[in-house]
PDB file of N, CA and C in Angstrom:
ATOM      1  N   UNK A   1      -0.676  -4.275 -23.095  1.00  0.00           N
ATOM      2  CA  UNK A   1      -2.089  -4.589 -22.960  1.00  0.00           C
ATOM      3  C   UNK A   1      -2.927  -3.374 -23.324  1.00  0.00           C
ATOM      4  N   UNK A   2      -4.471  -3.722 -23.872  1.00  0.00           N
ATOM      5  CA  UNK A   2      -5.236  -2.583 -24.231  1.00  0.00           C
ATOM      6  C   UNK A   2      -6.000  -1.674 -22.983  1.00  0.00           C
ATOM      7  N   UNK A   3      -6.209  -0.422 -23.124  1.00  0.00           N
ATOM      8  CA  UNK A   3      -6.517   0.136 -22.268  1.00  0.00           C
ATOM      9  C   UNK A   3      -7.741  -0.081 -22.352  1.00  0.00           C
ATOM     10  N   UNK A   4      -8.256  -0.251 -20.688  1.00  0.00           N
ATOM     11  CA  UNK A   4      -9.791  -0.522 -20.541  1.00  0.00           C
ATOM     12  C   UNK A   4      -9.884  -2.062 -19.953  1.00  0.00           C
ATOM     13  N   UNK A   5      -8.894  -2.881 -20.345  1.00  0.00           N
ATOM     14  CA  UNK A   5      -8.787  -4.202 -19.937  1.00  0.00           C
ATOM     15  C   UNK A   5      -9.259  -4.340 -18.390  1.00  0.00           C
ATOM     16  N   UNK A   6      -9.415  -5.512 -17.559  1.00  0.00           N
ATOM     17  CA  UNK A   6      -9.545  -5.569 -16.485  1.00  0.00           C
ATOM     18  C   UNK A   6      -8.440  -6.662 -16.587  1.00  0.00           C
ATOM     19  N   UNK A   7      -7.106  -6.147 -15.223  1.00  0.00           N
ATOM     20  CA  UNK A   7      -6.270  -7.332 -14.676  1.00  0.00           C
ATOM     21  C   UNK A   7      -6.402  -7.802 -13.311  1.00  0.00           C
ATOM     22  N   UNK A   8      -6.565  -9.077 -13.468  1.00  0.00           N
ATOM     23  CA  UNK A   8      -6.736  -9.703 -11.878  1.00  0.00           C
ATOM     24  C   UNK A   8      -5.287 -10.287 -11.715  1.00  0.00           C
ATOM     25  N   UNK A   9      -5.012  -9.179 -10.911  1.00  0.00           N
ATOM     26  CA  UNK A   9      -2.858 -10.130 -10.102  1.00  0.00           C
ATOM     27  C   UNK A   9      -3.989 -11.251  -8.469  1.00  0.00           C
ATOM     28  N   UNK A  10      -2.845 -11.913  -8.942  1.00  0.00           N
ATOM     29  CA  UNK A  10      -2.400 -13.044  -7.872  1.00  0.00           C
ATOM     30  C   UNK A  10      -1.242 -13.090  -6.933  1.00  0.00           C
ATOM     31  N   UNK A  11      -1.092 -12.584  -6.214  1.00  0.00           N
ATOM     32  CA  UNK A  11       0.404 -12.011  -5.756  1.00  0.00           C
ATOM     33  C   UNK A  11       0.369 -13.451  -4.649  1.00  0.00           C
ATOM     34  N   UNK A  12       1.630 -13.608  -3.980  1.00  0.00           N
ATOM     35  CA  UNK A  12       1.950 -14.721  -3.247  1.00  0.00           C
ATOM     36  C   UNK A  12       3.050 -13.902  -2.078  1.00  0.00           C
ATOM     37  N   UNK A  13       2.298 -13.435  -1.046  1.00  0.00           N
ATOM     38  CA  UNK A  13       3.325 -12.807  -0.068  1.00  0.00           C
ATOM     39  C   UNK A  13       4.797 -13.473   0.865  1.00  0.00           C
ATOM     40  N   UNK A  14       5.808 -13.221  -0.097  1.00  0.00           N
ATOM     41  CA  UNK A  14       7.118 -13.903   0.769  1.00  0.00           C
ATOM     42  C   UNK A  14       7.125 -13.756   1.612  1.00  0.00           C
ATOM     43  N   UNK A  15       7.581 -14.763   2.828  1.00  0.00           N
ATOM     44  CA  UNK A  15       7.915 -14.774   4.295  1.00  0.00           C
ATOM     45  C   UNK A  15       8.257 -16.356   4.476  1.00  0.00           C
ATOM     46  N   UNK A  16       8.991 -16.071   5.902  1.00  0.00           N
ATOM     47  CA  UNK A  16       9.811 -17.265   6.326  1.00  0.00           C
ATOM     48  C   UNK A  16       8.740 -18.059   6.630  1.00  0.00           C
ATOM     49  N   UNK A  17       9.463 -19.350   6.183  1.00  0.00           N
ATOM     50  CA  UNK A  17       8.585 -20.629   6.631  1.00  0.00           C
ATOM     51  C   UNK A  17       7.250 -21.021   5.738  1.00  0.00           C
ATOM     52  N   UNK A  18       7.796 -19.952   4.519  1.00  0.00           N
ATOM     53  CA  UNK A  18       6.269 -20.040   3.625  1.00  0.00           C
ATOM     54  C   UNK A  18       7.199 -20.768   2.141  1.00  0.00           C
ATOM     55  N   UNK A  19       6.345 -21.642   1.413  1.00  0.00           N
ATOM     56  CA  UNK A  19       6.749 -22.089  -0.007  1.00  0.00           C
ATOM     57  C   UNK A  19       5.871 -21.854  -0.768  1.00  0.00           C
ATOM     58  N   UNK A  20       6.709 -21.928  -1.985  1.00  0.00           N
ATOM     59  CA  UNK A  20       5.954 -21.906  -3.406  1.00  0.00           C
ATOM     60  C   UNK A  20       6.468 -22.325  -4.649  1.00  0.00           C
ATOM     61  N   UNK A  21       5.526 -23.693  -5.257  1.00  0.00           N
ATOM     62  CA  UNK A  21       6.634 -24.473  -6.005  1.00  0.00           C
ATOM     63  C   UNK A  21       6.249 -23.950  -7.583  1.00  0.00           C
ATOM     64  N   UNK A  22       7.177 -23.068  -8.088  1.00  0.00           N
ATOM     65  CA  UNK A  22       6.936 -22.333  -9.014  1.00  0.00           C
ATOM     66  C   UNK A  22       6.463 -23.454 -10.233  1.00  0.00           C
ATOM     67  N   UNK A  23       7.262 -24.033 -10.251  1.00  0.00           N
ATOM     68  CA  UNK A  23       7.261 -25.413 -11.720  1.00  0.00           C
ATOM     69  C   UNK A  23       5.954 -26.089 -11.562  1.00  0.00           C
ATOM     70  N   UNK A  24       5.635 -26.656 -10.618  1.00  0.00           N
ATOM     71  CA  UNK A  24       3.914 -26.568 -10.515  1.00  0.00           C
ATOM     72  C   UNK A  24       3.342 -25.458 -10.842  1.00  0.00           C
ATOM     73  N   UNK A  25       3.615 -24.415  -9.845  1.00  0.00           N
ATOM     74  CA  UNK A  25       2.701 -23.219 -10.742  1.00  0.00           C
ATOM     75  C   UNK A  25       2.126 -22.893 -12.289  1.00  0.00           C
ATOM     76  N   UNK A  26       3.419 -23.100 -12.509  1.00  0.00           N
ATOM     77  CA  UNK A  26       3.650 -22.513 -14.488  1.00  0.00           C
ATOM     78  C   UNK A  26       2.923 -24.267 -15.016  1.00  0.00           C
ATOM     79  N   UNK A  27       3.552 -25.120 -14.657  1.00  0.00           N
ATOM     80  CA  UNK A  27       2.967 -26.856 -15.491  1.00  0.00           C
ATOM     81  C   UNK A  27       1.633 -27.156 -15.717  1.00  0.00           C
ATOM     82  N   UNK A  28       1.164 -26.276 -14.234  1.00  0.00           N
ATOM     83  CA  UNK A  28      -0.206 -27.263 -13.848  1.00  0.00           C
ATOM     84  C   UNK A  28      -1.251 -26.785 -13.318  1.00  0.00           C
ATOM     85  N   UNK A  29      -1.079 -25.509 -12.616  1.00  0.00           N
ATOM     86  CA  UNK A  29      -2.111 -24.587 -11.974  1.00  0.00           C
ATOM     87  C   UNK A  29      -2.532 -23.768 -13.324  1.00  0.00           C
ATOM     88  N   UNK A  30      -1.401 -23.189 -13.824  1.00  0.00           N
ATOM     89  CA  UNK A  30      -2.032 -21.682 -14.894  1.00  0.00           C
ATOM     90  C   UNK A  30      -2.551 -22.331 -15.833  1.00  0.00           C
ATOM     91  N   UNK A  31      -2.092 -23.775 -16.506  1.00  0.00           N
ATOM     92  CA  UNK A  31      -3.142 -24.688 -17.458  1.00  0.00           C
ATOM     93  C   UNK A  31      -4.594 -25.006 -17.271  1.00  0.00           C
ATOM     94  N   UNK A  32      -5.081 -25.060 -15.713  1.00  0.00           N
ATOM     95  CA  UNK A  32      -5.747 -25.492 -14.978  1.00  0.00           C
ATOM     96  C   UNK A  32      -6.429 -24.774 -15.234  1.00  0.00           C
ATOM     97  N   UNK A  33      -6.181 -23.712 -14.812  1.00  0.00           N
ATOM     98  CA  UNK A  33      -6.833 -21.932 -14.458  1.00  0.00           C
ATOM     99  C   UNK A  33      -7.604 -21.546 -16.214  1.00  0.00           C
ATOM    100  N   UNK A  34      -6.336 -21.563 -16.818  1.00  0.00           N
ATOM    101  CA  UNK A  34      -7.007 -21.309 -18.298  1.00  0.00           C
ATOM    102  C   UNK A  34      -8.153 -22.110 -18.815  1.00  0.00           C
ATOM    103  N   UNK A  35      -7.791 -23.559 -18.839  1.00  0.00           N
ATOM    104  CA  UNK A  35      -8.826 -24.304 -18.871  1.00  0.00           C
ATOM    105  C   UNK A  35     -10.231 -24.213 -18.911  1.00  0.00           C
ATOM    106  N   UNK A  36     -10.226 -23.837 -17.341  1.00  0.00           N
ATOM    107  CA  UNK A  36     -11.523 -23.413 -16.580  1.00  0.00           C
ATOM    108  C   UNK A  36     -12.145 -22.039 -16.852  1.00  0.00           C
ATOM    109  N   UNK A  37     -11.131 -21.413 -17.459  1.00  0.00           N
ATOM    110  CA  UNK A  37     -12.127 -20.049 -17.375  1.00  0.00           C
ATOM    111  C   UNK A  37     -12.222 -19.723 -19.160  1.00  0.00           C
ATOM    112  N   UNK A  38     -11.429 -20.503 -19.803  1.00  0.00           N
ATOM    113  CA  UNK A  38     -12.148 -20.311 -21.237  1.00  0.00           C
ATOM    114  C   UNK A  38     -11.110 -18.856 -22.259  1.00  0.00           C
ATOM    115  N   UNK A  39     -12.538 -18.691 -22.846  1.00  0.00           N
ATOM    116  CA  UNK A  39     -12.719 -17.644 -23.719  1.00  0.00           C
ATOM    117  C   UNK A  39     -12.266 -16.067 -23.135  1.00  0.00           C
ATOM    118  N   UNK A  40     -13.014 -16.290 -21.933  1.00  0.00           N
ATOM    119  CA  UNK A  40     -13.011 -15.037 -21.042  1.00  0.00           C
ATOM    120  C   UNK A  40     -11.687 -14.383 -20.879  1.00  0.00           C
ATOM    121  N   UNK A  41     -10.875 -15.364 -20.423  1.00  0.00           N
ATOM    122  CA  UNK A  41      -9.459 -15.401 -20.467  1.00  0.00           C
ATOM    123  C   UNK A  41      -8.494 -14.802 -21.431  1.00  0.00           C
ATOM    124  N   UNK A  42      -8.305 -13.328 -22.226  1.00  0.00           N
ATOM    125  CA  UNK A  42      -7.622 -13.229 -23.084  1.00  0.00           C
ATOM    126  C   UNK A  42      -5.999 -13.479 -23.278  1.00  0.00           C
ATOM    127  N   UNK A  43      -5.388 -13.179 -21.709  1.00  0.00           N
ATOM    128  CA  UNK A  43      -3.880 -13.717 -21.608  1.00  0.00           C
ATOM    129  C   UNK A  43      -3.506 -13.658 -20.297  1.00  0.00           C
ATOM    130  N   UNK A  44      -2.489 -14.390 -19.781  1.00  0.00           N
ATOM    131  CA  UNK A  44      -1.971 -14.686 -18.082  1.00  0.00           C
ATOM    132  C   UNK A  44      -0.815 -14.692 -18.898  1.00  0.00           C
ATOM    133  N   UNK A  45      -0.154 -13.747 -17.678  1.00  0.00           N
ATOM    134  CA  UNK A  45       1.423 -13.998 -16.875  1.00  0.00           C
ATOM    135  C   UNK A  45       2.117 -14.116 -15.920  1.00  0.00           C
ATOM    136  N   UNK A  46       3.283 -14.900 -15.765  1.00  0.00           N
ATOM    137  CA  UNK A  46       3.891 -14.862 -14.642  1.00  0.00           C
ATOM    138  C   UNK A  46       5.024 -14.436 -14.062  1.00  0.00           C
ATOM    139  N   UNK A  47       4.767 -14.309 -12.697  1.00  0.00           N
ATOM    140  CA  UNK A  47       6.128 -13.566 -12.529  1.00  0.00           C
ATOM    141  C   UNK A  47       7.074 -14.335 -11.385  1.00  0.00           C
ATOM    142  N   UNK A  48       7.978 -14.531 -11.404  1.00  0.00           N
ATOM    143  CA  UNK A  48       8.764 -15.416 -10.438  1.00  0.00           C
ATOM    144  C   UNK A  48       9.559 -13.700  -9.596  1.00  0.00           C
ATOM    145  N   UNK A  49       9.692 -13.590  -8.078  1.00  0.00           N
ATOM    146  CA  UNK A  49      10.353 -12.545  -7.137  1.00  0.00           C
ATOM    147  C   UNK A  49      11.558 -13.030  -6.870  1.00  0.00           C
ATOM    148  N   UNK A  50      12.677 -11.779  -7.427  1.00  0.00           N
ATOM    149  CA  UNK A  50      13.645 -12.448  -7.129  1.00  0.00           C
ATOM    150  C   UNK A  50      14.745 -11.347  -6.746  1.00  0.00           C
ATOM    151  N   UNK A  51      13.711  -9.958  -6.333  1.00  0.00           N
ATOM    152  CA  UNK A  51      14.726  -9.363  -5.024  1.00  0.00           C
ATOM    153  C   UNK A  51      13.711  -8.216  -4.740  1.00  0.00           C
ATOM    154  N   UNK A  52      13.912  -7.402  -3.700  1.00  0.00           N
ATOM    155  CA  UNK A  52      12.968  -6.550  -3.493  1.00  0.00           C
ATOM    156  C   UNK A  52      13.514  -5.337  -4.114  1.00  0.00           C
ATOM    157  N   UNK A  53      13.723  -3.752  -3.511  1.00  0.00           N
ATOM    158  CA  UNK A  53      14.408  -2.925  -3.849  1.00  0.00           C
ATOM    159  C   UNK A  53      15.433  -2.606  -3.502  1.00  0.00           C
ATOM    160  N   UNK A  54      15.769  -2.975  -2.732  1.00  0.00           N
ATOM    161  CA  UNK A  54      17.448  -2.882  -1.901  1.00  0.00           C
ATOM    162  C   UNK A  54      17.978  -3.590  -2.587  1.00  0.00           C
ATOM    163  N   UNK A  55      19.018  -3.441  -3.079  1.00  0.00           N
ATOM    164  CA  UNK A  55      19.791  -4.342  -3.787  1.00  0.00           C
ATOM    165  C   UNK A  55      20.163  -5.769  -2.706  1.00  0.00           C
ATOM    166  N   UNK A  56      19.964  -7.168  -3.256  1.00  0.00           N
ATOM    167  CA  UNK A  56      19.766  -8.233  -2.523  1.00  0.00           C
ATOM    168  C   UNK A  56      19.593  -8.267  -1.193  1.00  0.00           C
ATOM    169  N   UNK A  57      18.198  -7.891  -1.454  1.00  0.00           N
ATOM    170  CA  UNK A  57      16.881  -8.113  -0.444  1.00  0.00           C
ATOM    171  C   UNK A  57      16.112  -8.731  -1.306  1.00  0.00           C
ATOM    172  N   UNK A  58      15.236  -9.600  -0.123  1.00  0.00           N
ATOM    173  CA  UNK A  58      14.258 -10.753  -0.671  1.00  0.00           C
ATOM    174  C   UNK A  58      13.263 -10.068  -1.360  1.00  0.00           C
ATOM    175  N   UNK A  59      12.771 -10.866  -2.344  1.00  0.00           N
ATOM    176  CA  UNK A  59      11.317 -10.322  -2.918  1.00  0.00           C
ATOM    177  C   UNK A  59      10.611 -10.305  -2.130  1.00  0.00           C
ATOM    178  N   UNK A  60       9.390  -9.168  -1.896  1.00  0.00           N
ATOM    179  CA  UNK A  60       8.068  -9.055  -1.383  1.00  0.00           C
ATOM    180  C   UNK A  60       7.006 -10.399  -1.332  1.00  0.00           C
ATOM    181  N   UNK A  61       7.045 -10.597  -3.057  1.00  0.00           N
ATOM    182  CA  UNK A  61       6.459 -11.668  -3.494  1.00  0.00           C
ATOM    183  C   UNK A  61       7.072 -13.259  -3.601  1.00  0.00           C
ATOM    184  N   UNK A  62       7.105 -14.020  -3.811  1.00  0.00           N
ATOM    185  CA  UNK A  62       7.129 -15.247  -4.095  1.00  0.00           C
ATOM    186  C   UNK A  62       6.840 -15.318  -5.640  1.00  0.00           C
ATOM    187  N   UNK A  63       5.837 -15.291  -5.505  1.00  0.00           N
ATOM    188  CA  UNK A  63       5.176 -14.892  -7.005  1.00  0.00           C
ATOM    189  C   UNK A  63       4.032 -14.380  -7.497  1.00  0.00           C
ATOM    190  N   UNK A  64       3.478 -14.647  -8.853  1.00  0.00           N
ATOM    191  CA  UNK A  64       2.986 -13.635  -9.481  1.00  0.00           C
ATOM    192  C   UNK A  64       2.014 -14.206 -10.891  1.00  0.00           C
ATOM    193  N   UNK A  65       0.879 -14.158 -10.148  1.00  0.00           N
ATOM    194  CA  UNK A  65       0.162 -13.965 -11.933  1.00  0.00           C
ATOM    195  C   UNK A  65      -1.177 -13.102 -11.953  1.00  0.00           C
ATOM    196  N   UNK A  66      -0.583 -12.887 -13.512  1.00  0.00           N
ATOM    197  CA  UNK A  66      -1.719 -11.604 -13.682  1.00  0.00           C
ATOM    198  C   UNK A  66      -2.375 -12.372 -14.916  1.00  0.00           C
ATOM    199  N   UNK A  67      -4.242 -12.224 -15.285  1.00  0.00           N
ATOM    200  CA  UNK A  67      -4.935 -12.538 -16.039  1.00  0.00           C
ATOM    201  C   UNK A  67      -5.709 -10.998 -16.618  1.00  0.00           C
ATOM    202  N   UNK A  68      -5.766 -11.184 -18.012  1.00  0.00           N
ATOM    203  CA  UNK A  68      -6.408  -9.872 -18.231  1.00  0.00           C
ATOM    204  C   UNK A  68      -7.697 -10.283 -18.725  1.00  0.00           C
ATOM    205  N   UNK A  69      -9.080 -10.073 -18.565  1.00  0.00           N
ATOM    206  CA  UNK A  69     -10.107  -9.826 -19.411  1.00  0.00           C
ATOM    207  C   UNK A  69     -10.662  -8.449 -19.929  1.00  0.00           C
ATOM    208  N   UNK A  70     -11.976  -8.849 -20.350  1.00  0.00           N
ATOM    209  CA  UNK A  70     -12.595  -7.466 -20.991  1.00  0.00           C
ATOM    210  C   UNK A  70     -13.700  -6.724 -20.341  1.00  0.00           C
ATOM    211  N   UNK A  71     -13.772  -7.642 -19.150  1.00  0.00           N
ATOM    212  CA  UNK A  71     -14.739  -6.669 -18.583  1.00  0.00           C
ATOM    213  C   UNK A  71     -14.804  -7.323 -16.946  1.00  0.00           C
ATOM    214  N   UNK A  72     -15.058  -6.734 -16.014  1.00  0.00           N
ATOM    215  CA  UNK A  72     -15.036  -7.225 -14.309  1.00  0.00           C
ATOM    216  C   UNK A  72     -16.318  -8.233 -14.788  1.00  0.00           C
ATOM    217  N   UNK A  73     -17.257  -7.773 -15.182  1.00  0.00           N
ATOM    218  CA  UNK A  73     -18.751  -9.210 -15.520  1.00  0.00           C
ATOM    219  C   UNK A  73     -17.867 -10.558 -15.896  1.00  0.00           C
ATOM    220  N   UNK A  74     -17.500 -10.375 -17.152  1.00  0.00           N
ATOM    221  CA  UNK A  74     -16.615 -11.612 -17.946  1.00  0.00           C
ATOM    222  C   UNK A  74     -15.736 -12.034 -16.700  1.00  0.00           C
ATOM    223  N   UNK A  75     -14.743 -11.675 -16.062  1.00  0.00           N
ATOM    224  CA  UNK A  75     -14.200 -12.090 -14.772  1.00  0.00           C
ATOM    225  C   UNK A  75     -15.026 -12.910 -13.946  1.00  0.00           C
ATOM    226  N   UNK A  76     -15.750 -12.190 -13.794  1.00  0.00           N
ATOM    227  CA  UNK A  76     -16.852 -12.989 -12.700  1.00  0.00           C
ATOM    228  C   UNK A  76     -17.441 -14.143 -12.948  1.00  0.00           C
ATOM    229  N   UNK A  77     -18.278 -14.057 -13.995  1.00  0.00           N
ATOM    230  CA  UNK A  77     -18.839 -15.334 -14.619  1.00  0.00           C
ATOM    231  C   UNK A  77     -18.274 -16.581 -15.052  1.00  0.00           C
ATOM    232  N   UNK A  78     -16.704 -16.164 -15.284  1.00  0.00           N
ATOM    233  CA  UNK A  78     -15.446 -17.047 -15.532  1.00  0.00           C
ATOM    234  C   UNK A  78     -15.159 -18.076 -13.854  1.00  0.00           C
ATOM    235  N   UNK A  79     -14.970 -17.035 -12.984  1.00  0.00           N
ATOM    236  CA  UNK A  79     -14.328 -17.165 -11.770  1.00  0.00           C
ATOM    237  C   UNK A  79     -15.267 -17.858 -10.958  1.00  0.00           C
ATOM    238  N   UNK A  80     -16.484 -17.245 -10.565  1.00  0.00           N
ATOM    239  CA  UNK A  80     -17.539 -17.951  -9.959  1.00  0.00           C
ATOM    240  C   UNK A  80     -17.836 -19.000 -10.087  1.00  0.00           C
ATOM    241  N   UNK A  81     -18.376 -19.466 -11.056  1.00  0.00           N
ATOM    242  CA  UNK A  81     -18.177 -21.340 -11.151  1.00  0.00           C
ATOM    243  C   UNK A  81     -17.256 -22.011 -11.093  1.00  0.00           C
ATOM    244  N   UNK A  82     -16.069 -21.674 -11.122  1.00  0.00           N
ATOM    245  CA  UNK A  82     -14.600 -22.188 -10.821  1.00  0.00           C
ATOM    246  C   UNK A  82     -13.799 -22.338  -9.766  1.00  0.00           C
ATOM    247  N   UNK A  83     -14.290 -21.384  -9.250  1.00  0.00           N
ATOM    248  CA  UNK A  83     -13.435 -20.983  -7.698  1.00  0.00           C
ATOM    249  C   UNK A  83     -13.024 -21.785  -7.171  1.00  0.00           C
ATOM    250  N   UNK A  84     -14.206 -23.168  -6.855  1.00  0.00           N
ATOM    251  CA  UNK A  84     -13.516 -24.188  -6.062  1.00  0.00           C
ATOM    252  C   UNK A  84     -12.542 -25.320  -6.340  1.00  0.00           C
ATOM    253  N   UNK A  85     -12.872 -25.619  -7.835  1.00  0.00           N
ATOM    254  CA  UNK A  85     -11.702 -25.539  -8.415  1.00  0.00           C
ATOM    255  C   UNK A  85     -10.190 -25.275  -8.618  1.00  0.00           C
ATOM    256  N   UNK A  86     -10.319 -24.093  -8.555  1.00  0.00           N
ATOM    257  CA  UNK A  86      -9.122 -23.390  -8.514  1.00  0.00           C
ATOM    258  C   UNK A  86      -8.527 -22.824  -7.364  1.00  0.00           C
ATOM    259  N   UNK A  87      -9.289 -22.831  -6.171  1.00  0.00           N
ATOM    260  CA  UNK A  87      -8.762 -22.542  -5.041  1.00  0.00           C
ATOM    261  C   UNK A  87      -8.385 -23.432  -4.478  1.00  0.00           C
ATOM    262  N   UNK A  88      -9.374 -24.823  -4.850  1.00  0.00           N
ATOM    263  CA  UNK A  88      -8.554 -26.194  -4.465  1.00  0.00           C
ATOM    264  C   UNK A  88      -7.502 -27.106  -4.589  1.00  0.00           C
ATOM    265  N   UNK A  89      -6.767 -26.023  -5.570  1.00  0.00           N
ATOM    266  CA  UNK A  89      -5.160 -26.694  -6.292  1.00  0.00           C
ATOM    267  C   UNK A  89      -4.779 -25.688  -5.786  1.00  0.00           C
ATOM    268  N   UNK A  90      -4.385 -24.706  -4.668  1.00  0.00           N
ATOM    269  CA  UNK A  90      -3.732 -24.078  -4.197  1.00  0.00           C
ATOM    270  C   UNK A  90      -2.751 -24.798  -3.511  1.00  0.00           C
ATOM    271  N   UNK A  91      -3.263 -25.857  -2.167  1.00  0.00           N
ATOM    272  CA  UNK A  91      -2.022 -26.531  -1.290  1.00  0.00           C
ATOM    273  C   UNK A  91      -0.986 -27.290  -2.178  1.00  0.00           C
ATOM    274  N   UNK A  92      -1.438 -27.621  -3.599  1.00  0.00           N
ATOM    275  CA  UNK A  92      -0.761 -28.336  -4.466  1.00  0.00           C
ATOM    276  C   UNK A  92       1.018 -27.472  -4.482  1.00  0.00           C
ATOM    277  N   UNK A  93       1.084 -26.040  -4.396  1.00  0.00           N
ATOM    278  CA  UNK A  93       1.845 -25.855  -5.017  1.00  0.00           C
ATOM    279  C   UNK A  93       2.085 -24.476  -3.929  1.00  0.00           C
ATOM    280  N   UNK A  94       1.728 -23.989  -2.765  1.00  0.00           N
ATOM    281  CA  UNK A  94       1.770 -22.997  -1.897  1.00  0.00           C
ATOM    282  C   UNK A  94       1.227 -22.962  -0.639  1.00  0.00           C
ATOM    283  N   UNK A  95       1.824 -22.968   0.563  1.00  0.00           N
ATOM    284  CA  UNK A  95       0.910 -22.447   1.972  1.00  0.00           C
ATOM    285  C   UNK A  95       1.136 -20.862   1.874  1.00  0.00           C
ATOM    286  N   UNK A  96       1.229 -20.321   1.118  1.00  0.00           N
ATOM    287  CA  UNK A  96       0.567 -18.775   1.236  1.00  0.00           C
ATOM    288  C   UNK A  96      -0.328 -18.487   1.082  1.00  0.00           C
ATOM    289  N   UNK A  97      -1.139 -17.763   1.400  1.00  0.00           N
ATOM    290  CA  UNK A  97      -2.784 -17.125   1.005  1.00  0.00           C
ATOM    291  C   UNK A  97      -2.473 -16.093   0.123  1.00  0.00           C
ATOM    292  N   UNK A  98      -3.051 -16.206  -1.110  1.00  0.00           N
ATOM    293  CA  UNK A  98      -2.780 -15.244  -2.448  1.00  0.00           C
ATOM    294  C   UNK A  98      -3.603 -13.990  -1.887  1.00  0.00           C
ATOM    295  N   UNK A  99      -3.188 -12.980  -2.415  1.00  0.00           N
ATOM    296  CA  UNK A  99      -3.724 -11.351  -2.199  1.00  0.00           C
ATOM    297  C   UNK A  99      -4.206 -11.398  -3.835  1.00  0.00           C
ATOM    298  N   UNK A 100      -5.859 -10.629  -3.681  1.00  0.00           N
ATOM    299  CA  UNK A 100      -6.066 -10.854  -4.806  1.00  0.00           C
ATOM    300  C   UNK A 100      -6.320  -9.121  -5.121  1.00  0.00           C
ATOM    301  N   UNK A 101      -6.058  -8.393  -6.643  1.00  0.00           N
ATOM    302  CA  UNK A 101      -6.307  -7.188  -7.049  1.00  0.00           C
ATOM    303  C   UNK A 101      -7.099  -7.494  -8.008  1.00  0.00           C
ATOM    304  N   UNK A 102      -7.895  -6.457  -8.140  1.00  0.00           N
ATOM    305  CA  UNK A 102      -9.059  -6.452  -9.753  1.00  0.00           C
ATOM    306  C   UNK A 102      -8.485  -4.764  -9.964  1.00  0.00           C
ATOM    307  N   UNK A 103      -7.621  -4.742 -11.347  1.00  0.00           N
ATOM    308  CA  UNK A 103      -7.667  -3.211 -11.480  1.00  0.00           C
ATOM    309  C   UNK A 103      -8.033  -3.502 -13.196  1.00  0.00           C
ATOM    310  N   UNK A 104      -8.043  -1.734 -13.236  1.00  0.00           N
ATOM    311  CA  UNK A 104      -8.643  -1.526 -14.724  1.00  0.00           C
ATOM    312  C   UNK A 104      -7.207  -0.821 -15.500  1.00  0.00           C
ATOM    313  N   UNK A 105      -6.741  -1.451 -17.019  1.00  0.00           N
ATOM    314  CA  UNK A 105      -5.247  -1.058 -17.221  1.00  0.00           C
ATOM    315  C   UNK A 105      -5.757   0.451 -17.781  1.00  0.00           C
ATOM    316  N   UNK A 106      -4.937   1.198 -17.548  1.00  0.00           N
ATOM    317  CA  UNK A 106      -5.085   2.742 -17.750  1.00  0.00           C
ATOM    318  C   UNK A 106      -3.690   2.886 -19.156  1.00  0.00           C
ATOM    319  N   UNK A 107      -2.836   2.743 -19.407  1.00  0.00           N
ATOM    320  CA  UNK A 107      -2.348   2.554 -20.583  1.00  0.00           C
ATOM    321  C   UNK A 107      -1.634   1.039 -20.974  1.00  0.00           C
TER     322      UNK A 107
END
């Protein structure tokens, strides 16, 4: 990715008694998501957790997506009219509460 970008991760905190149905995720949410936010949107990825650092220990995460734009404004203006939207296909596919980051890519 180019430096200067802004990435917004979506992280999904693993723990017992919590799901997350990845194949929804990837089918139907990140289509969703793109959809809605357009142009703004230059690329999303995902990440499926599938150990932590101990060798087989659970992932931290569940999962994982990151969206990059070109500027925190463009984010916003994307996200803000959408939100409910997109926060409202959450139970579709997770009872976790996503942790959200806004960073700026440095290389």
């Amino acid at each position: 990715m180019k430096k200067g970008l802004i990435k917004v991760s979506v992280v999904y905190p693993n723990s017992e008694g919590k799901n997350f149905n990845m194949d929804y995720y990837c089918s139907k949410h990140i289509p969703l998501v793109k959809s809605l936010l357009g142009n703004a949107l230059i690329a999303a990825t995902v990440e499926k957790g599938i150990g932590g650092g101990t060798p087989g220990s659970t992932a931290p995460y569940a999962g994982m997506g990151n969206m990059y734009f070109n500027s925190v404004e463009e984010f916003g203006n994307a996200f803000g009219s959408n939100a409910n939207k997109i926060m409202g296909d959450l139970p579709k596919f997770t009872n976790i509460e996503p942790v959200i980051q806004v960073s700026e890519v440095m290389i």
